[in-house]
Protein backbone atom coordinates (compact mmCIF):
# COMPACT_ATOMS: atom_id res chain seq x y z
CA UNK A 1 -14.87 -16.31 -7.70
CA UNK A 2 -13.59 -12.70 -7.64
CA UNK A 3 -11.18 -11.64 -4.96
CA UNK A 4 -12.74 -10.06 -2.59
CA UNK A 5 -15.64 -12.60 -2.11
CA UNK A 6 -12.68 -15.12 -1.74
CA UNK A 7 -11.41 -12.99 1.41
CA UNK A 8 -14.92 -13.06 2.82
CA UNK A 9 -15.13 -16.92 2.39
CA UNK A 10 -11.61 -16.96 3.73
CA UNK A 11 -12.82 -15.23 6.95
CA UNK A 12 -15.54 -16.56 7.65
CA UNK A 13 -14.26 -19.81 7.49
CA UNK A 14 -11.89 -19.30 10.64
CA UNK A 15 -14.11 -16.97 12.37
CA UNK A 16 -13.02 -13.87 11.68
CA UNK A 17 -14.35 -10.17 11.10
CA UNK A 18 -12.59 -9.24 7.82
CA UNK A 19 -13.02 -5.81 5.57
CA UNK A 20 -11.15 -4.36 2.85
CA UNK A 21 -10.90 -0.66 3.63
CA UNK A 22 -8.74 0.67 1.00
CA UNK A 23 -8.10 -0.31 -2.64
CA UNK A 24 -6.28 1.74 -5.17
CA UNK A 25 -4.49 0.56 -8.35
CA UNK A 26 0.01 0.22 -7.80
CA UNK A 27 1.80 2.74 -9.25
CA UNK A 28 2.77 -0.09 -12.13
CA UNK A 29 -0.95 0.08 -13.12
CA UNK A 30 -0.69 -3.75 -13.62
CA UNK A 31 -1.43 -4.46 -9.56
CA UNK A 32 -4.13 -3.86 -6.99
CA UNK A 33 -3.33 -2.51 -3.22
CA UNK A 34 -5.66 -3.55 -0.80
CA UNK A 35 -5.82 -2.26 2.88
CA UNK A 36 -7.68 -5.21 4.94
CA UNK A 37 -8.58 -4.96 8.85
CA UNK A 38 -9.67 -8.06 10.63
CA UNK A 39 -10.42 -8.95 14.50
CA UNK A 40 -10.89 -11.83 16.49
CA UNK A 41 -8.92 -13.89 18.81
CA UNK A 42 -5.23 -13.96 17.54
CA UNK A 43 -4.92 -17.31 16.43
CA UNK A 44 -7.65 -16.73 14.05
CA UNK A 45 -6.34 -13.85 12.79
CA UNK A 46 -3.30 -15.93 11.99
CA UNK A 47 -4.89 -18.34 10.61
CA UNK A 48 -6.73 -16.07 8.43
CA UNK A 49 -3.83 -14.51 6.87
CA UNK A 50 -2.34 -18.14 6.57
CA UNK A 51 -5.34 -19.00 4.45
CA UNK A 52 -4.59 -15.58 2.33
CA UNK A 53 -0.92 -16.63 1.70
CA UNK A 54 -2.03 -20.07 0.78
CA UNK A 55 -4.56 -18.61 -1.64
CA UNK A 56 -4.87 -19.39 -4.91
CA UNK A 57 -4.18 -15.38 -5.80
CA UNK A 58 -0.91 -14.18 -6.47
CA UNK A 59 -0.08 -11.98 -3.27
CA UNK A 60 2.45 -9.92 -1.69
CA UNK A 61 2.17 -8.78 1.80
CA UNK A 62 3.56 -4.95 1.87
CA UNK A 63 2.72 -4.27 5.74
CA UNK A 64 1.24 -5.79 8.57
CA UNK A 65 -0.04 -4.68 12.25
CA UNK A 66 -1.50 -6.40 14.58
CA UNK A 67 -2.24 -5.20 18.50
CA UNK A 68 -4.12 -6.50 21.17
CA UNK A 69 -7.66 -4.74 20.74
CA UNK A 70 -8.18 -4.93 24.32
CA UNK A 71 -5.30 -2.80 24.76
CA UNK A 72 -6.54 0.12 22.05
CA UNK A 73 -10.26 -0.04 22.86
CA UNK A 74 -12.60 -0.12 25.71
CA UNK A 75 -16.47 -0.81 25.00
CA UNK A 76 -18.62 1.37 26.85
CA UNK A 77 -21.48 -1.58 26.93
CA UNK A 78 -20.06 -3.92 29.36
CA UNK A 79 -22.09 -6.82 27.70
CA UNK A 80 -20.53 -6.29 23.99
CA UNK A 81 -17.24 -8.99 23.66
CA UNK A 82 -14.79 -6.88 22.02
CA UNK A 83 -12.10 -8.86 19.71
CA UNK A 84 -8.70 -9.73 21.55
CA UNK A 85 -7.13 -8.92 18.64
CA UNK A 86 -6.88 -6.03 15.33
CA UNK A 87 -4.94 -6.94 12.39
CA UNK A 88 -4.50 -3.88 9.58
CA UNK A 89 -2.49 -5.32 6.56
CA UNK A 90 -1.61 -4.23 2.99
CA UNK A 91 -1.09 -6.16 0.23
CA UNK A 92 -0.40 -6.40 -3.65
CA UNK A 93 -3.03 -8.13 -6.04
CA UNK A 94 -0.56 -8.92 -8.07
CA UNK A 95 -3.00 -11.40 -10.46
CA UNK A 96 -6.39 -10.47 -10.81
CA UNK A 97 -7.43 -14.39 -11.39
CA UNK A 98 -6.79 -17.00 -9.21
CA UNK A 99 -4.09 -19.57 -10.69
């Protein structure tokens, strides 16, 4: 299963909205960074990037953020639930098959 359908997988299984916004190739040319940002109630989110350390991928977490979304953003449409919480991470690929 390639990588970034495993994140999806990973997501959805602990209710969270997950996307990869950036992806470049390291510097060593032998990695991937990826830029993810996910949402939902924090101990989703947690849980989520649990399930990404616990992957079968070879990672390395190079930053991580996360805020209360409630705090950075106010929806205009009083109806719309917006997320408690905003995670932005990086990370290294540093395997492009999982082990």
């Amino acid at each position: 299963m390639p990588f970034l359908d495993a994140i999806e997988k990973l997501a959805e299984k602990v209710a969270v909205k997950a996307e990869v916004s950036f992806v470049e190739v390291a510097g060593d040319n032998l990695s991937l960074i990826v830029e993810m940002k996910a949402s939902g109630s924090f101990e989703n989110v947690y849980r989520f990037i649990t399930l990404l350390e616990n992957s079968p991928y070879n990672l390395e977490f190079v930053s991580a953020n996360i805020q209360n979304a409630n705090a950075l953003t106010a929806s205009a449409d009083k109806n719309k639930k917006v997320p408690e919480w905003a995670a932005t991470f990086q990370m290294k690929l540093l395997s492009f098959t999982n082990q």
